[in-house]
C-alpha atoms as a PDB file:
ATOM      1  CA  UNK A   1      29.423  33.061  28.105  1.00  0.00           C
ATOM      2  CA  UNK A   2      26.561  35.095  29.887  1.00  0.00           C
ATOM      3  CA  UNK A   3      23.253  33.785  30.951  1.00  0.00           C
ATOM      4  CA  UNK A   4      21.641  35.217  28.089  1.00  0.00           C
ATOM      5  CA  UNK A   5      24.029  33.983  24.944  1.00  0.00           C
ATOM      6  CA  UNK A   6      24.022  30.203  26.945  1.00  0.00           C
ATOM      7  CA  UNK A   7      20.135  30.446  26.907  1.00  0.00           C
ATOM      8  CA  UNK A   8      19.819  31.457  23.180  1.00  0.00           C
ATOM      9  CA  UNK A   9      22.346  28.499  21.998  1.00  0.00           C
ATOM     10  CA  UNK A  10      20.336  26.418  23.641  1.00  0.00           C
ATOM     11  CA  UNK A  11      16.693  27.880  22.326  1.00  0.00           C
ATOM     12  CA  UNK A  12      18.384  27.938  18.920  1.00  0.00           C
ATOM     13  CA  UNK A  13      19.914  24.251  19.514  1.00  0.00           C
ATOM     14  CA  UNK A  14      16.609  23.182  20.345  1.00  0.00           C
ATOM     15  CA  UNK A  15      14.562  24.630  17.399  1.00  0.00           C
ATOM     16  CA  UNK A  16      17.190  22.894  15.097  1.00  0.00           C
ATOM     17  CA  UNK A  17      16.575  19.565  16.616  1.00  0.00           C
ATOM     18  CA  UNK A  18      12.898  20.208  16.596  1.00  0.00           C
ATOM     19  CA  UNK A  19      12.864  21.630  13.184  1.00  0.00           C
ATOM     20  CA  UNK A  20      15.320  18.582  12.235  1.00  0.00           C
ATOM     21  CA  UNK A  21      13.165  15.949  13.658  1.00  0.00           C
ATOM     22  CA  UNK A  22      10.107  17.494  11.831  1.00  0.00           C
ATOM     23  CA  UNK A  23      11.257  17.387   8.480  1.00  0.00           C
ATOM     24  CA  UNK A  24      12.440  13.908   8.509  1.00  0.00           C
ATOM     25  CA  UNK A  25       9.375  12.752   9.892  1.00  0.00           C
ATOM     26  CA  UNK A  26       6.896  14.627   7.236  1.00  0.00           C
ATOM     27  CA  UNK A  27       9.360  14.184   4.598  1.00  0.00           C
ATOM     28  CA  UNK A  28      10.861  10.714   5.052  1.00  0.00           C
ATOM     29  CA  UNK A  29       9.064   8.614   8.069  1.00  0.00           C
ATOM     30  CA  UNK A  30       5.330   9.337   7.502  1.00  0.00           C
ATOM     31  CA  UNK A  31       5.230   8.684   3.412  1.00  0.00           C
ATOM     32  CA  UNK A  32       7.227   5.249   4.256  1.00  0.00           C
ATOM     33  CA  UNK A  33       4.511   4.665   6.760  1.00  0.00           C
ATOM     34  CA  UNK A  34       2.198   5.384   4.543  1.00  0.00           C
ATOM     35  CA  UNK A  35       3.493   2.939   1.965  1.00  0.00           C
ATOM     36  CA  UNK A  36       3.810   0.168   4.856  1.00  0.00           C
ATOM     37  CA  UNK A  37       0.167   1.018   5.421  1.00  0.00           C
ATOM     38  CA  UNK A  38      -0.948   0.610   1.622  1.00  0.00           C
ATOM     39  CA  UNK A  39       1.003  -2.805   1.554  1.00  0.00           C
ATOM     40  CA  UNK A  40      -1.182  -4.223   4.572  1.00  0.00           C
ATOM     41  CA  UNK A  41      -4.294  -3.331   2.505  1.00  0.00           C
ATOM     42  CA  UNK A  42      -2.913  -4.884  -0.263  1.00  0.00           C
ATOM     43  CA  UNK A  43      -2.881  -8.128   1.582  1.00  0.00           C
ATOM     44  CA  UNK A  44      -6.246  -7.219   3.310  1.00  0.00           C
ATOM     45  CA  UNK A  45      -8.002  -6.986  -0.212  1.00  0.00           C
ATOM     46  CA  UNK A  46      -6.176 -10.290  -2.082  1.00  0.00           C
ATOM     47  CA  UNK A  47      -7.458 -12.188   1.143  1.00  0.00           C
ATOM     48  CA  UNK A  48     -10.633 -10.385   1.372  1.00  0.00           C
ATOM     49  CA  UNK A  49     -11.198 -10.989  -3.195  1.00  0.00           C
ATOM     50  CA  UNK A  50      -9.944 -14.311  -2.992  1.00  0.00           C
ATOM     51  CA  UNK A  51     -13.179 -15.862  -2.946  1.00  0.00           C
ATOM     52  CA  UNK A  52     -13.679 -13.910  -6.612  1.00  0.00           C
ATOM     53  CA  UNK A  53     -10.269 -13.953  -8.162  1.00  0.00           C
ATOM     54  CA  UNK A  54     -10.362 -17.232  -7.997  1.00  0.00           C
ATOM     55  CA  UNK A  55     -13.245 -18.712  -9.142  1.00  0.00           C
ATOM     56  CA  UNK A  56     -13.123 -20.874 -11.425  1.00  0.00           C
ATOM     57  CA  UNK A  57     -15.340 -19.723 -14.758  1.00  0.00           C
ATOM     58  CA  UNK A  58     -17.957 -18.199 -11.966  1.00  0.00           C
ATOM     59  CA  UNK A  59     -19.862 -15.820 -14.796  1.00  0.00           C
ATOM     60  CA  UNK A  60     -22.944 -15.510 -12.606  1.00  0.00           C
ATOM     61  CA  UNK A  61     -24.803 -12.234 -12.316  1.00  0.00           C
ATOM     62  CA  UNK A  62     -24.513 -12.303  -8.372  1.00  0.00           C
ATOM     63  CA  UNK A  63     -20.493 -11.787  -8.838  1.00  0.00           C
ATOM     64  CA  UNK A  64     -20.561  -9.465 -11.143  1.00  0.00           C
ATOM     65  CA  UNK A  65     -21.281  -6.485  -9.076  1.00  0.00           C
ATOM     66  CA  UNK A  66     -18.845  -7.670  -6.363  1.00  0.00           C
ATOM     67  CA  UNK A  67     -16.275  -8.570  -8.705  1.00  0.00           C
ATOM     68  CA  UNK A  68     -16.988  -5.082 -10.507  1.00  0.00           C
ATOM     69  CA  UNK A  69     -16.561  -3.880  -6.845  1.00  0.00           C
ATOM     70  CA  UNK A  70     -13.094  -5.809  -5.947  1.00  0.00           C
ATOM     71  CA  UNK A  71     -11.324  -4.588  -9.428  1.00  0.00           C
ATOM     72  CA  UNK A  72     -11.623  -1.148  -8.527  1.00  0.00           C
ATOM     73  CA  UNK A  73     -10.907  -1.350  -5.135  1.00  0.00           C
ATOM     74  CA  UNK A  74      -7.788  -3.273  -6.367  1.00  0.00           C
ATOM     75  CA  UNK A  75      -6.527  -0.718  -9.035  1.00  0.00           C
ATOM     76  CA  UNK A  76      -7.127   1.767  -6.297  1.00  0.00           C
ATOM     77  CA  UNK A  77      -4.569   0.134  -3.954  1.00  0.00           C
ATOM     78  CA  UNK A  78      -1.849  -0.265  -7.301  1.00  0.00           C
ATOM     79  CA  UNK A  79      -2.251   3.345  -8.152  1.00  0.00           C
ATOM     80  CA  UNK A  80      -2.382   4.895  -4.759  1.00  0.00           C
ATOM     81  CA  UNK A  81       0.993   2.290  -4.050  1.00  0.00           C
ATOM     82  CA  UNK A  82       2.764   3.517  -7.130  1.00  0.00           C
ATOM     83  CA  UNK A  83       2.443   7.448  -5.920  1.00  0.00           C
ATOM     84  CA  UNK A  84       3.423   6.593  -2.603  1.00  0.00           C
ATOM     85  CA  UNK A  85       6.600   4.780  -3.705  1.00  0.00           C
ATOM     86  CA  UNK A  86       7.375   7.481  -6.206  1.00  0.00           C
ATOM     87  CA  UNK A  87       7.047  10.209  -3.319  1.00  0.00           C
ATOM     88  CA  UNK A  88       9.387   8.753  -0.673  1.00  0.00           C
ATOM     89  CA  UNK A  89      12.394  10.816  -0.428  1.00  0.00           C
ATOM     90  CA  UNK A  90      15.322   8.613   0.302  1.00  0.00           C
ATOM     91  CA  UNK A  91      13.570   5.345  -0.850  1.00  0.00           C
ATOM     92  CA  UNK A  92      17.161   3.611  -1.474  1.00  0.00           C
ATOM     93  CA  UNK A  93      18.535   4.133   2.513  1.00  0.00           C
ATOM     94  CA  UNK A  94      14.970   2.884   3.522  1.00  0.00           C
ATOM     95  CA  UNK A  95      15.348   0.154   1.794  1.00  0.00           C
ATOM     96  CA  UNK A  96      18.603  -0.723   2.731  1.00  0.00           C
ATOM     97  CA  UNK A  97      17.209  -0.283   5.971  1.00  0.00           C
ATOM     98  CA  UNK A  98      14.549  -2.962   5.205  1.00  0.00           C
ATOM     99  CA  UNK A  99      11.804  -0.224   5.882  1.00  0.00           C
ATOM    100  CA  UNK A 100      10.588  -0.739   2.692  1.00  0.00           C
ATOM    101  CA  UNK A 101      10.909  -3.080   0.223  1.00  0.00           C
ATOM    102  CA  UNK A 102      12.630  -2.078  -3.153  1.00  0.00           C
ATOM    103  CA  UNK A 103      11.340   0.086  -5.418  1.00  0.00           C
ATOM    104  CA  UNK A 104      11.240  -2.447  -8.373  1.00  0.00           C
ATOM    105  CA  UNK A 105       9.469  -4.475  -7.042  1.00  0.00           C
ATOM    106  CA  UNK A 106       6.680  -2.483  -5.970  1.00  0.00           C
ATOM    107  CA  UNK A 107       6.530  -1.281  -9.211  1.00  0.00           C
ATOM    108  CA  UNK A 108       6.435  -4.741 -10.359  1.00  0.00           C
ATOM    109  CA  UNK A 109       3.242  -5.240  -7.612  1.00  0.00           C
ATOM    110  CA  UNK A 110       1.501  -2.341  -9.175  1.00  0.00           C
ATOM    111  CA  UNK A 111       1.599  -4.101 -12.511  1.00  0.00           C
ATOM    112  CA  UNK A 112       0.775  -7.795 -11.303  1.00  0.00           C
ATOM    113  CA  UNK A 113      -2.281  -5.386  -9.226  1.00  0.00           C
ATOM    114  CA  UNK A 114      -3.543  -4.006 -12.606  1.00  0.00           C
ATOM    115  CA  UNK A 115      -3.390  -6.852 -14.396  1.00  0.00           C
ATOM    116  CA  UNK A 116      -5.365  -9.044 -11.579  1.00  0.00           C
ATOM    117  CA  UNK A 117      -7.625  -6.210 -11.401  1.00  0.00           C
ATOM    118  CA  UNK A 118      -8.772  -6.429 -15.509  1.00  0.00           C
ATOM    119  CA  UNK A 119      -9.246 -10.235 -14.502  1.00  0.00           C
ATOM    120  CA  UNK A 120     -12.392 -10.799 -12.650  1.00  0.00           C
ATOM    121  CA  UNK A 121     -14.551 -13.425 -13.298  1.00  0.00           C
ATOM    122  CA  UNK A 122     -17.818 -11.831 -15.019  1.00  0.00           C
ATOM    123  CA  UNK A 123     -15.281  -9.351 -16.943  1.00  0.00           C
ATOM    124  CA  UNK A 124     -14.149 -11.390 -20.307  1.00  0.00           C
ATOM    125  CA  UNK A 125     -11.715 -13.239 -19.286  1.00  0.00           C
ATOM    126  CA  UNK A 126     -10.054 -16.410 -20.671  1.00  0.00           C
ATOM    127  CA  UNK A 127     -10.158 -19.996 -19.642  1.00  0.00           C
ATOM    128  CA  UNK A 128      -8.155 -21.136 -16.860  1.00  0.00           C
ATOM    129  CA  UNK A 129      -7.747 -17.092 -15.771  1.00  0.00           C
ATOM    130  CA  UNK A 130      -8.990 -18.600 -12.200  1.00  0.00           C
ATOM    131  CA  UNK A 131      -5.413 -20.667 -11.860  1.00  0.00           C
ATOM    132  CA  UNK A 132      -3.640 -17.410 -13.088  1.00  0.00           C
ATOM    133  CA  UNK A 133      -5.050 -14.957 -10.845  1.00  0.00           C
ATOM    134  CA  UNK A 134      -3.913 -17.633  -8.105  1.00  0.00           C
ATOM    135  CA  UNK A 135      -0.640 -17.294  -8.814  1.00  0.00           C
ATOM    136  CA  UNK A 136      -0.555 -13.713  -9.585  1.00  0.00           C
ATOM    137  CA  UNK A 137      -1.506 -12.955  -6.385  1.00  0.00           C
ATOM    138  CA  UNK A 138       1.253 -15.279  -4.704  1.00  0.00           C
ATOM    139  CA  UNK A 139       3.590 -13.213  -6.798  1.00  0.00           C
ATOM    140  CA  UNK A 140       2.637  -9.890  -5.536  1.00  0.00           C
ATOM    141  CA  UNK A 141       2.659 -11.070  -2.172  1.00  0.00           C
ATOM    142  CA  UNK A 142       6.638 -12.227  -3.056  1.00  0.00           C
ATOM    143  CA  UNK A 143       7.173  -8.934  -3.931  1.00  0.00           C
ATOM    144  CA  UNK A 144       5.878  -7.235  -1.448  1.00  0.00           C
ATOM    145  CA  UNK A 145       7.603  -9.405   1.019  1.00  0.00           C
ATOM    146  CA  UNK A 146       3.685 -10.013   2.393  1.00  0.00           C
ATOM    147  CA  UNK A 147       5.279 -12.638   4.721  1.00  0.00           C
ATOM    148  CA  UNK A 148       8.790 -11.876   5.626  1.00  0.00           C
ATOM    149  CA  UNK A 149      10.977 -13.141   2.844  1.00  0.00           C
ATOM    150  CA  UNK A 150      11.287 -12.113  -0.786  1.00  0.00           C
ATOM    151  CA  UNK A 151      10.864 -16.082  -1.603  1.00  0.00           C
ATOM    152  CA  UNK A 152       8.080 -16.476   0.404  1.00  0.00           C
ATOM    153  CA  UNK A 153       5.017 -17.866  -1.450  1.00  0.00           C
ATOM    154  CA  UNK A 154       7.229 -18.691  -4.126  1.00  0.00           C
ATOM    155  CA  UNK A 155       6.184 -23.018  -5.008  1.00  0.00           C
ATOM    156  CA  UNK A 156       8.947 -25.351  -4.345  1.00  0.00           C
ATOM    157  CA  UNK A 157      11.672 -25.588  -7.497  1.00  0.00           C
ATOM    158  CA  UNK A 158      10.950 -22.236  -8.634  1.00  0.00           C
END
């Protein structure tokens, strides 16, 4: 091979890695980052709403802006989770990979999100709704493996 054929398999070599490397990243990588990203706000906003999830009966006109606030910001984070996990090409090998966690139960999240989200106090809901939201939060952070394990938060003997 002459100087010139060597140096265009190896120009043409590179592009295809470069090209390669480009797709996976905008394609595959960068939407499952994104995803991993949504997650940590996730557990940013139940930590950051706890305080009005769960209080108990709390009807006052001082939460009801906040808690007015914290519902949105919540269905926000289950809607913009659901496109994201709908969008990621290869979803199945990244979660075999434990990139992300299954599909399911994200999906699962984004309901448990929505339905915390229509239960602030200050926004007609039922009795005892303070105990529920509780434990609907310790579900979605089960599902979305929030602290390591797909068990965690899960209360001993269930």
């Amino acid at each position: 091979m002459d100087a010139w054929s060597t140096a265009a398999v190896t120009v043409l070599g590179g592009t295809t890695v470069y090209v390669s490397g480009q797709l996976f990243s905008k394609l595959i990588f960068e939407p499952a980052l994104e995803l991993r990203k949504t997650i940590g706000l996730v557990a940013t906003a139940l930590t950051e709403y706890a305080n009005l999830y769960s209080s108990a009966g709390a009807t006052h006109d001082f939460l009801i802006q906040p808690s007015i606030e914290a519902s949105k910001s919540i269905r926000r984070l289950a809607a913009q989770m659901q496109a994201q996990a709908y969008g990621i090409i290869g979803y199945g090998v990244l979660q075999k990979l434990s990139v992300v966690p299954p599909r399911d139960d994200v999906i699962a999240a984004v309901k448990e999100l929505i339905g915390l989200s229509n239960s602030f106090p200050g926004m007609a809901v039922a009795t005892g709704q303070a105990f529920i939201n509780i434990k609907t939060a310790a579900t979605i952070e089960r599902l979305l493996r929030l602290y390591g394990r797909r068990d965690a938060g899960a209360q001993p003997g269930n």
